[in-house]
Every structure is written in C-alpha cells, then in structure tokens.
N, C-alpha and C. Protein backbone atom coordinates (compact mmCIF):
# COMPACT_ATOMS: atom_id res chain seq x y z
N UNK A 1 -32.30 -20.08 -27.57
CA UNK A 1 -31.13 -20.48 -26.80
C UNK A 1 -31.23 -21.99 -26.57
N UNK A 2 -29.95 -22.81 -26.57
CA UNK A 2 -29.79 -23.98 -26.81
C UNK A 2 -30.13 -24.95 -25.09
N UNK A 3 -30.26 -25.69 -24.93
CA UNK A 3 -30.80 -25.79 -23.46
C UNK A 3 -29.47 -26.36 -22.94
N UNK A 4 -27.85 -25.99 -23.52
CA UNK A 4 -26.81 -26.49 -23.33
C UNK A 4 -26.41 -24.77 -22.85
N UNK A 5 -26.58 -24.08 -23.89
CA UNK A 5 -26.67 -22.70 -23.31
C UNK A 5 -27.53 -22.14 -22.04
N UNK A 6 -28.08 -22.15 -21.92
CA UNK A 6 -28.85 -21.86 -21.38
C UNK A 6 -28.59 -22.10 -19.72
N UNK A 7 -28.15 -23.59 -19.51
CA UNK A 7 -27.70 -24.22 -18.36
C UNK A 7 -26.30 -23.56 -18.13
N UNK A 8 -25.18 -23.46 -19.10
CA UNK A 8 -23.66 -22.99 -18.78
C UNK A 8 -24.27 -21.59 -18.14
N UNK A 9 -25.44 -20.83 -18.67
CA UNK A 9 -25.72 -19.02 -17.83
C UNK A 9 -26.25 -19.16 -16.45
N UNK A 10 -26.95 -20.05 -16.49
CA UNK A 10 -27.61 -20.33 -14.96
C UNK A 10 -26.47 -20.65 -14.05
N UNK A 11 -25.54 -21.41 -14.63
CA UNK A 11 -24.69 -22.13 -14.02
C UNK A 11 -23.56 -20.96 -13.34
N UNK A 12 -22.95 -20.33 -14.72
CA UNK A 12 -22.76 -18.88 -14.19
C UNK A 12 -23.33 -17.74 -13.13
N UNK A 13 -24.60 -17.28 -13.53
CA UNK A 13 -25.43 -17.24 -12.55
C UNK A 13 -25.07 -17.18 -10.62
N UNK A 14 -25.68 -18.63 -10.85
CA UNK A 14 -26.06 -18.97 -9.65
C UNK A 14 -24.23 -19.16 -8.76
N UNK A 15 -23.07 -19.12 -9.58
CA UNK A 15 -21.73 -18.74 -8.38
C UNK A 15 -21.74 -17.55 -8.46
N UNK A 16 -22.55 -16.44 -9.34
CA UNK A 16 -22.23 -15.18 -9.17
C UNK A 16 -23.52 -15.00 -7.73
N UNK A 17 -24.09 -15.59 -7.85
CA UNK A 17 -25.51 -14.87 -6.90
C UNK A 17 -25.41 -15.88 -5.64
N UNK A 18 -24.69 -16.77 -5.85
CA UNK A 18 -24.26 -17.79 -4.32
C UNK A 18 -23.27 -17.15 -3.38
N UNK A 19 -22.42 -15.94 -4.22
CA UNK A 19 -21.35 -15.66 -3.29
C UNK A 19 -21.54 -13.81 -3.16
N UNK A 20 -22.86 -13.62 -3.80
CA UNK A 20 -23.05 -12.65 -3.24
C UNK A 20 -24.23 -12.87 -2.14
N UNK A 21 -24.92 -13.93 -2.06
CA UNK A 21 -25.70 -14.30 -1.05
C UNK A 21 -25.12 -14.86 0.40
N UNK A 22 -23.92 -15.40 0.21
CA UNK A 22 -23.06 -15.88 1.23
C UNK A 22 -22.31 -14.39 1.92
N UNK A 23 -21.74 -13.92 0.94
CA UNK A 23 -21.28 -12.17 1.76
C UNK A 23 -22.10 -11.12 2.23
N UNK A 24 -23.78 -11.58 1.86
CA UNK A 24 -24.54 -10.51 2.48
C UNK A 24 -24.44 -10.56 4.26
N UNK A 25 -23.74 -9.59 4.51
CA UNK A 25 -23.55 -9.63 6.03
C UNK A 25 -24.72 -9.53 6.84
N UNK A 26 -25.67 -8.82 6.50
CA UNK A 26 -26.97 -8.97 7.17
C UNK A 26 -27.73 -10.14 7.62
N UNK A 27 -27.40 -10.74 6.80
CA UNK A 27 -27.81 -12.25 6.97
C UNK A 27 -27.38 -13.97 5.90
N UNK A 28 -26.51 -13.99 6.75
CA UNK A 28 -24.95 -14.75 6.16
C UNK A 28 -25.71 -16.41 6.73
N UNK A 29 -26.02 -17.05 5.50
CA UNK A 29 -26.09 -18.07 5.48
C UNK A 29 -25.41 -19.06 5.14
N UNK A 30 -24.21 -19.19 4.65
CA UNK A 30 -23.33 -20.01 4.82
C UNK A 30 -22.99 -20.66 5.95
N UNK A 31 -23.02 -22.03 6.12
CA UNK A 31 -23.41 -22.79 7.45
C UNK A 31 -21.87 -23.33 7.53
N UNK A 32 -21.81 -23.69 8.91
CA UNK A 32 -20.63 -24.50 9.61
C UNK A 32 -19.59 -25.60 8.56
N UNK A 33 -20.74 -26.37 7.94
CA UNK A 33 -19.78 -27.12 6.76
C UNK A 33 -19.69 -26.97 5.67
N UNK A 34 -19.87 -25.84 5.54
CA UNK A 34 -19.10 -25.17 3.91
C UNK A 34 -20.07 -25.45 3.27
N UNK A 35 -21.51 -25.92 3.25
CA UNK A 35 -22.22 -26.06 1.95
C UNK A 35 -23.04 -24.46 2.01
N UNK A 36 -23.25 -24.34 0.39
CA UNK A 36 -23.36 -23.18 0.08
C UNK A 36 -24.94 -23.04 -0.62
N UNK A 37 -25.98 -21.30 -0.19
CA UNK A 37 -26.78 -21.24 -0.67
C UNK A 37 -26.65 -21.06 -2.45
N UNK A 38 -27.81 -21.41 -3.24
CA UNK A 38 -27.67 -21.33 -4.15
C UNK A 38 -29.17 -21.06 -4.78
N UNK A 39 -29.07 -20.39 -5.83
CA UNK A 39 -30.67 -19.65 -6.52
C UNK A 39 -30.73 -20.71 -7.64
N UNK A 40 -31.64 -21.43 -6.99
CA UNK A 40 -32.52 -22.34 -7.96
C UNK A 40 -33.28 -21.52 -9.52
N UNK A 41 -34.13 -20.99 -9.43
CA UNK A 41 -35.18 -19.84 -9.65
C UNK A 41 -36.10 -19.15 -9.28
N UNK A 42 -37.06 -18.47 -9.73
CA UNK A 42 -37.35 -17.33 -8.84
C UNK A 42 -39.08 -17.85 -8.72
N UNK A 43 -39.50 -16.87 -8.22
CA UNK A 43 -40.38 -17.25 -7.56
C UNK A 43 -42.11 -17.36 -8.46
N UNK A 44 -41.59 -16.27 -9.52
CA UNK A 44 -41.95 -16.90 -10.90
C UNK A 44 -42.56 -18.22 -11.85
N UNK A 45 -41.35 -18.54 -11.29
CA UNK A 45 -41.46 -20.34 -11.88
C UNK A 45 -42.30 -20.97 -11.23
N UNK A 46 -42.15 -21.14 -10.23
CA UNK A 46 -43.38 -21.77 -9.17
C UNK A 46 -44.57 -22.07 -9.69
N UNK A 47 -45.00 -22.87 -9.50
CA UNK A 47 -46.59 -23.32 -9.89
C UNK A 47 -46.85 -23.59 -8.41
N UNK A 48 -48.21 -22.71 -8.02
CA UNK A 48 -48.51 -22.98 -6.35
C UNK A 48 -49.25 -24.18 -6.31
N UNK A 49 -49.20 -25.04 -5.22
CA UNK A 49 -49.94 -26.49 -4.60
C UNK A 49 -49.14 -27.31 -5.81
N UNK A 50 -48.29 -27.03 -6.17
CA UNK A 50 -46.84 -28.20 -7.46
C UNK A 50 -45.77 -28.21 -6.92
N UNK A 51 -45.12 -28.87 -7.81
CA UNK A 51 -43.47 -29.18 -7.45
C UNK A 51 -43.46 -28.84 -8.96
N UNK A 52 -41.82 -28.18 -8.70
CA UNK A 52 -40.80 -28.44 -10.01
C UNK A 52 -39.69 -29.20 -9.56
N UNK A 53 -38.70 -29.22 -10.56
CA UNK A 53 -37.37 -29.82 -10.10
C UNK A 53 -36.56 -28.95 -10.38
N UNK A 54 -35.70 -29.03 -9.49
CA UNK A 54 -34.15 -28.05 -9.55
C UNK A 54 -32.96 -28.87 -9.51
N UNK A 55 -31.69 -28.59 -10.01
CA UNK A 55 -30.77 -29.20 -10.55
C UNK A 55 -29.95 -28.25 -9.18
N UNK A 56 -28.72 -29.19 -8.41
CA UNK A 56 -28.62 -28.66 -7.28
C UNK A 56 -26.76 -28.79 -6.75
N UNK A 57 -25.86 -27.93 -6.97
CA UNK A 57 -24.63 -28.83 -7.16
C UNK A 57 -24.22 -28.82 -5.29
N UNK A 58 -23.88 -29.91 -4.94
CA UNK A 58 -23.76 -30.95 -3.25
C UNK A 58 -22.15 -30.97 -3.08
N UNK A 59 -21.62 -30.73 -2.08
CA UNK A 59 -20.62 -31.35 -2.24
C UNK A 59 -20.16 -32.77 -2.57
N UNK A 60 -21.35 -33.71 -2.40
CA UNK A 60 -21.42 -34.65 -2.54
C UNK A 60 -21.71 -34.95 -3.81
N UNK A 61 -21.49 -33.81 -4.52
CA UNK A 61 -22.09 -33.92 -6.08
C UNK A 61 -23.11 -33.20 -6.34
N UNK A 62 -24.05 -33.36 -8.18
CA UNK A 62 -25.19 -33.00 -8.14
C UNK A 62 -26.12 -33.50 -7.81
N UNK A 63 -27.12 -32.62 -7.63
CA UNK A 63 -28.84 -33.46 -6.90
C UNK A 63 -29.91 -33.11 -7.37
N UNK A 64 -30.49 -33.74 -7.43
CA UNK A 64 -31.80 -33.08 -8.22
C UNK A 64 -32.74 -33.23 -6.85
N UNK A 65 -33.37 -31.86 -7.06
CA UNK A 65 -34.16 -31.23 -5.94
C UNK A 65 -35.41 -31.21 -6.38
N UNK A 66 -36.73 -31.45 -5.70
CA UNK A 66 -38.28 -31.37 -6.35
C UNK A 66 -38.45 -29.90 -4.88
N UNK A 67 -39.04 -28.81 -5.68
CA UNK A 67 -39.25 -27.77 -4.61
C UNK A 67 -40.99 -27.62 -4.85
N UNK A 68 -41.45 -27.98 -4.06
CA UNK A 68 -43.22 -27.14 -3.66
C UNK A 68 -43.19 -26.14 -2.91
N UNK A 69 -44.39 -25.15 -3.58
CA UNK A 69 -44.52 -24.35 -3.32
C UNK A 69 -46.56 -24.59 -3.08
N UNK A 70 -46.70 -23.79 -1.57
CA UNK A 70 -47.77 -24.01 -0.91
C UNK A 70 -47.76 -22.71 -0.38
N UNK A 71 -48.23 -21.65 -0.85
CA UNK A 71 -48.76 -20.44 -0.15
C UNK A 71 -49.88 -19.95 0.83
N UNK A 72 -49.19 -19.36 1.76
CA UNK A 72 -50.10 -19.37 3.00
C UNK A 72 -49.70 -20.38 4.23
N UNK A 73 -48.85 -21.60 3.61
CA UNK A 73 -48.08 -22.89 4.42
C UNK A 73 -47.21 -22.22 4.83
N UNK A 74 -46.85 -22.23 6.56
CA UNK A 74 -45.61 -21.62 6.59
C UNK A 74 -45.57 -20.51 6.94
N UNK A 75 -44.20 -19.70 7.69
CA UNK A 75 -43.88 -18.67 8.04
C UNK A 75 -42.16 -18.36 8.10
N UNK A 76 -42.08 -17.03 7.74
CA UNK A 76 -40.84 -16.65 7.78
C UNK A 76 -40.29 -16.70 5.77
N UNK A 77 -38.89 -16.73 5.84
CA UNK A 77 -38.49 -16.64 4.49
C UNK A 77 -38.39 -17.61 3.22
N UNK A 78 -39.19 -19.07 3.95
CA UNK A 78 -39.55 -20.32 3.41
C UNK A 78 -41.17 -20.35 3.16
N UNK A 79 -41.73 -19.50 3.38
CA UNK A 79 -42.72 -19.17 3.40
C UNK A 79 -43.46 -19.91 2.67
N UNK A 80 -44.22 -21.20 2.95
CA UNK A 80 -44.85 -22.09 1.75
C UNK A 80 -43.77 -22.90 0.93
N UNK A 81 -42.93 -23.11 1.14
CA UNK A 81 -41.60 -23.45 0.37
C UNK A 81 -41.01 -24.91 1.04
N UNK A 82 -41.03 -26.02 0.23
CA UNK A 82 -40.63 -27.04 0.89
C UNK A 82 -39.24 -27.96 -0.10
N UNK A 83 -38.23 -28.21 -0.26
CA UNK A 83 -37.21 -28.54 -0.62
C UNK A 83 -37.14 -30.02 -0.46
N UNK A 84 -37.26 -31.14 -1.19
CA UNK A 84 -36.94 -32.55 -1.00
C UNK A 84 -36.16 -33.47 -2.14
N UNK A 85 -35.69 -34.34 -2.00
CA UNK A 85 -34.97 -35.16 -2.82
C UNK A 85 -35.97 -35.35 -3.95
N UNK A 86 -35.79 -35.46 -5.19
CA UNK A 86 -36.53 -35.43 -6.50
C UNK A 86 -36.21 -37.50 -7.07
N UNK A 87 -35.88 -37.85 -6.54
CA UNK A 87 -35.32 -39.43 -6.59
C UNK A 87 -36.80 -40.28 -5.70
N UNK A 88 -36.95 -40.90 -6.17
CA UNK A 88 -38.36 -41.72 -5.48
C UNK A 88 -37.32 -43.45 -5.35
N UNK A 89 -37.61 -43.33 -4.10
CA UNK A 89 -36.69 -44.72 -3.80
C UNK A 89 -37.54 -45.71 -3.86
N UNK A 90 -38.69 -45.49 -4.59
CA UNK A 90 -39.60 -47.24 -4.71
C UNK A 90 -39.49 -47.54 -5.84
N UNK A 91 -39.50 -46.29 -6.65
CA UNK A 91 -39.91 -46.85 -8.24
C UNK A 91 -38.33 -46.53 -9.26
N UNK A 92 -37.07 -46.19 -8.23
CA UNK A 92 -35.77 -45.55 -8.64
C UNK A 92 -35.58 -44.56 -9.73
N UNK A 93 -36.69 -43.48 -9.69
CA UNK A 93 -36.67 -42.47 -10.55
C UNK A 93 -37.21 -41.29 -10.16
N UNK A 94 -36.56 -40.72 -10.77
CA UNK A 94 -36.83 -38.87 -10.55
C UNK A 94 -37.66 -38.23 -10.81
N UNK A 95 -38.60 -38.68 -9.98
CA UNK A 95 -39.83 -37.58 -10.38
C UNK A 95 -41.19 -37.32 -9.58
N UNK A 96 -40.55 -36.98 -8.40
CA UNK A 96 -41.35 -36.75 -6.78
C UNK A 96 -41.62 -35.00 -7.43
N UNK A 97 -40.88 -34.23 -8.14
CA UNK A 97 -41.71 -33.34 -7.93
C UNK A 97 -42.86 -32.91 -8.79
N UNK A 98 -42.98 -34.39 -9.92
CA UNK A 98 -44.74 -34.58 -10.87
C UNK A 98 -45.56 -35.33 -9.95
N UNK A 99 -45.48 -35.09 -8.30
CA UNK A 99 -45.94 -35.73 -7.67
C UNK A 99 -47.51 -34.89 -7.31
N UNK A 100 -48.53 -35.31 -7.01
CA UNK A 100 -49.72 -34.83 -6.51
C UNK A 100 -49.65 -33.83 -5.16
N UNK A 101 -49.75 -32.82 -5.12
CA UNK A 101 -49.61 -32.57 -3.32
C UNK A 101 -51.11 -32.40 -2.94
N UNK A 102 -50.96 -32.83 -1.32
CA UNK A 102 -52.12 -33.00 -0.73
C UNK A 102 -52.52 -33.01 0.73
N UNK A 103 -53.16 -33.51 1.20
CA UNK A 103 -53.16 -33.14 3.01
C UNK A 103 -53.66 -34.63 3.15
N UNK A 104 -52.65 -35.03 3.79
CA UNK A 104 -52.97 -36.29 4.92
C UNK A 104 -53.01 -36.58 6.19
N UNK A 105 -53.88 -36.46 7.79
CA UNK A 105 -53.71 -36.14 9.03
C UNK A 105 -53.65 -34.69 9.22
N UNK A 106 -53.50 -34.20 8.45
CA UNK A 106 -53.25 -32.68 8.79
C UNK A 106 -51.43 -32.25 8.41
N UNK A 107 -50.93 -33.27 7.40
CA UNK A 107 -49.83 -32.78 7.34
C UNK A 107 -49.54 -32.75 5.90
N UNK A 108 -49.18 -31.59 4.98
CA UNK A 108 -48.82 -31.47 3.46
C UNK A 108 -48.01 -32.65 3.26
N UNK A 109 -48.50 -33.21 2.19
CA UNK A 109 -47.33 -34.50 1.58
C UNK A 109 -47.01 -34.20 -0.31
N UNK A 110 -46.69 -35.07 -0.76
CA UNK A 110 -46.77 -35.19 -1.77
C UNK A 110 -46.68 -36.89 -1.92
N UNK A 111 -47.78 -37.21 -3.41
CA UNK A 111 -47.83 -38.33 -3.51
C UNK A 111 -46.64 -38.99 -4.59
N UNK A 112 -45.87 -39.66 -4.63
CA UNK A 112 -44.96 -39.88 -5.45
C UNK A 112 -46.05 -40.55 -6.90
N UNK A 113 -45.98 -40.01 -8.13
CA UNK A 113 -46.75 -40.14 -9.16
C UNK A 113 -46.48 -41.94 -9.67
N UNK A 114 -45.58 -42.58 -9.53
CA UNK A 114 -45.11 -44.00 -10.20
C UNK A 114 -46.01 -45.20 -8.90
N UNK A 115 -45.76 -45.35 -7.59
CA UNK A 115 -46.27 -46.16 -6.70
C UNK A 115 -47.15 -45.58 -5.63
N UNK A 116 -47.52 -43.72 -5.92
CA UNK A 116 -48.28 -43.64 -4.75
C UNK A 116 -47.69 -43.37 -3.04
N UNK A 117 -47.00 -43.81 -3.20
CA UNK A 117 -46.24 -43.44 -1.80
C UNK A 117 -46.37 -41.99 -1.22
N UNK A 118 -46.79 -41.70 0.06
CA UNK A 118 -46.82 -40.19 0.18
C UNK A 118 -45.65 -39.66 1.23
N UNK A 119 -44.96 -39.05 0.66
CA UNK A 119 -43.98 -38.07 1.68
C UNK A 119 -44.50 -36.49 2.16
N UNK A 120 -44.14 -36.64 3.63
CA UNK A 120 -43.96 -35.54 4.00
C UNK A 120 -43.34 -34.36 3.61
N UNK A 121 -43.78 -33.03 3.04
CA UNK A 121 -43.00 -32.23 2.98
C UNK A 121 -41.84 -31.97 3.71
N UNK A 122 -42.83 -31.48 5.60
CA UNK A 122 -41.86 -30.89 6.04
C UNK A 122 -40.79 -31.31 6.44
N UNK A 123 -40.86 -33.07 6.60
CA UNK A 123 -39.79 -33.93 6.91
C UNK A 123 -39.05 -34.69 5.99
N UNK A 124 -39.91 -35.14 4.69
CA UNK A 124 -39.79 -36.19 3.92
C UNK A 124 -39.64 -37.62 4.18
N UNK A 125 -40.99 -37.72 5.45
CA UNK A 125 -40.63 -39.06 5.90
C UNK A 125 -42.03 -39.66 4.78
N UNK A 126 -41.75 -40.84 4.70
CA UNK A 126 -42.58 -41.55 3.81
C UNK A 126 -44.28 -42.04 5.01
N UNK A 127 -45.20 -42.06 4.67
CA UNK A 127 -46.26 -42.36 5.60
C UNK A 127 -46.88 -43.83 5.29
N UNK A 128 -45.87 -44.47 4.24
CA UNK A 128 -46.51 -45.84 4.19
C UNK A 128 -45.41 -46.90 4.57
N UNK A 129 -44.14 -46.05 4.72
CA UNK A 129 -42.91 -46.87 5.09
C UNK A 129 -42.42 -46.44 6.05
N UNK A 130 -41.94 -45.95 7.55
CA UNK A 130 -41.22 -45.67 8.81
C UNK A 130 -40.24 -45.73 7.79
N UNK A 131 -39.48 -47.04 7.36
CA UNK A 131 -37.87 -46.75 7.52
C UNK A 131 -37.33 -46.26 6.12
N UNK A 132 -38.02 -45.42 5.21
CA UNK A 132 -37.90 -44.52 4.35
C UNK A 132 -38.43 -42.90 4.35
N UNK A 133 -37.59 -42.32 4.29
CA UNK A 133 -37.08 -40.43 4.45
C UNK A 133 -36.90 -40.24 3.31
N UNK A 134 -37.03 -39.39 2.55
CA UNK A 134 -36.25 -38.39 1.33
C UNK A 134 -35.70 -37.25 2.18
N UNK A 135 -34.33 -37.15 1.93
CA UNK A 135 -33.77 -35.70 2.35
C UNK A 135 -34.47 -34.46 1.89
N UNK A 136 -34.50 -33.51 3.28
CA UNK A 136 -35.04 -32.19 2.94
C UNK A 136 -33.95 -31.41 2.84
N UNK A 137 -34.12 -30.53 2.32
CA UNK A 137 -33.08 -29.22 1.58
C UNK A 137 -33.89 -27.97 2.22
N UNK A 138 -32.63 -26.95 2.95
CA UNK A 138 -33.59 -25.73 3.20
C UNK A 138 -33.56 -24.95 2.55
N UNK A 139 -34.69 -24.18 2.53
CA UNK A 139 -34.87 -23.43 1.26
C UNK A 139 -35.80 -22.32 1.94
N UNK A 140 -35.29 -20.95 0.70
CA UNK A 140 -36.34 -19.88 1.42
C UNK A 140 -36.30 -19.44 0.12
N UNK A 141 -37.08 -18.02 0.16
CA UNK A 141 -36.97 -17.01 -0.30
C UNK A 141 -36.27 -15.49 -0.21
N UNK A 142 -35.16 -14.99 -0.81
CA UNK A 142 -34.79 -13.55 -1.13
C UNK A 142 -35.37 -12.33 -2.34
N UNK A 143 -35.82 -11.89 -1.56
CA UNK A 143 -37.21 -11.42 -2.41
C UNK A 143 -37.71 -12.38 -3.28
N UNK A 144 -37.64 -11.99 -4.64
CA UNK A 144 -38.68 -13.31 -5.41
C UNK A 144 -37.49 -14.28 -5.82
N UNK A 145 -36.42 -14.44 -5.50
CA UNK A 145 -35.91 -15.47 -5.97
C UNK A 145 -35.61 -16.64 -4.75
N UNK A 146 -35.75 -17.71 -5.12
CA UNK A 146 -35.83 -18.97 -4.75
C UNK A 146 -34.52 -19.71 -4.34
N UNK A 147 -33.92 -20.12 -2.93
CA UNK A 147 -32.50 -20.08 -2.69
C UNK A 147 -32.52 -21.59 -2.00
N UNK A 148 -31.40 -22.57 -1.89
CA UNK A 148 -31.81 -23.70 -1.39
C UNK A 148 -30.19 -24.10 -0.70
N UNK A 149 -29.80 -24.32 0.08
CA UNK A 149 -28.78 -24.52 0.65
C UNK A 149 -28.42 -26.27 0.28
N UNK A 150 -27.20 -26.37 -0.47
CA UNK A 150 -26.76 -27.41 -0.88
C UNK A 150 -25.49 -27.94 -0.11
C-alpha cells in the first residue's frame, strides 16, 4: 500500500472513529469549543520511554504531534501518555518526538535531539528557557487505541 493510500484510510478512519468517540454517551469528550477527539494509533505502535509523531487535524489546521509513552507514569486513561508539539522552536524543525526521554529534578522531559533543550512532558515548558512552552495535547487511551483531542 502506497503511503498516499494508506494516509486517505487513516484519514477515513479516524472521522469514522472521532464521531463515534464523540457520541459515546458514557463518556463524551467533545469539549466546549468544538475541537474534536481523534485516534492517532493504537497502543501497539508505541515504543515505551520514546516518542513517535502523529499527524493531527486543529482547527487551526494540521499539527504534528510527538506522543511518549512512559508506562507506570501516570494515572487514569492517559496512563503514561504525554501529547506535545512535534516542532522544536530552537532548531525550527520537527522532530521533538526523536527526542531522548529522561528524568530531570524529578520531572519526565524529553531532550530535543538538534540543540538539547529539555521539555517537560507534563507541561512542555522548556527547562533551559522560562519564556518557551511547546503546547500539550490531551491524550488518553480507549482500550488499546491512542486518542488525542485536537
């Protein structure tokens, strides 16, 4: 399968499994401003103490998402699961989630792979810069698949 194919099924996909995840009445996550959950992939994919990247459609457009996965981190349906901007604002490229993860103070980061810089998971605040953040994305788990609110 062509990786042009491949993306149009996911793409399919994920409005078929976004709007059956939004009508599950049990637990209706569709938030106040209309942005909508959406199934990245499953839980499968994951490489534990890594990041991958997920392709993420925003109202604000698309986004590319770096998701780590840290098992045992965490509680509830995010369980080890951390969601951040995949854009590294030092080196202007995408690729925080080929980043190192690690423990600094006692708090999971990831090291951005191009300058080193380490962000916070749970916040995405940067620990060598105050006035740099990467946006966090929430994200859990439904059974094994992997859901991230865009």
């Amino acid at each position: 399968m062509t990786a042009t194919a491949l993306k149009k099924e996911m793409d399919m996909a994920d409005v078929q499994n976004s709007e059956a995840f939004e009508n599950d009445a049990s637990d209706n996550h569709a938030s106040e401003n209309n942005t909508a959950w959406q199934k990245v992939c499953t839980k499968d994919d994951l490489v534990a103490f890594s990041g991958i990247a997920a392709w993420l459609e925003t109202a604000e457009g698309p986004a590319q998402v770096a998701i780590f996965y840290l098992p045992g981190l965490g509680q509830g349906k995010g369980d080890g699961l951390f969601a951040l901007d995949h854009h590294d604002p030092f080196s202007n490229a995408n690729v925080i989630a080929r980043g190192i993860v690690g423990d600094l103070k006692g708090a999971a980061v990831v090291a951005s792979p191009i300058y080193k810089q380490h962000f916070r998971l749970e916040d995405g605040q940067c620990l060598e810069d105050e006035d740099v953040k990467l946006r966090i994305w929430k994200v859990e788990f439904k059974g094994d698949e992997v859901w991230v609110e865009g």
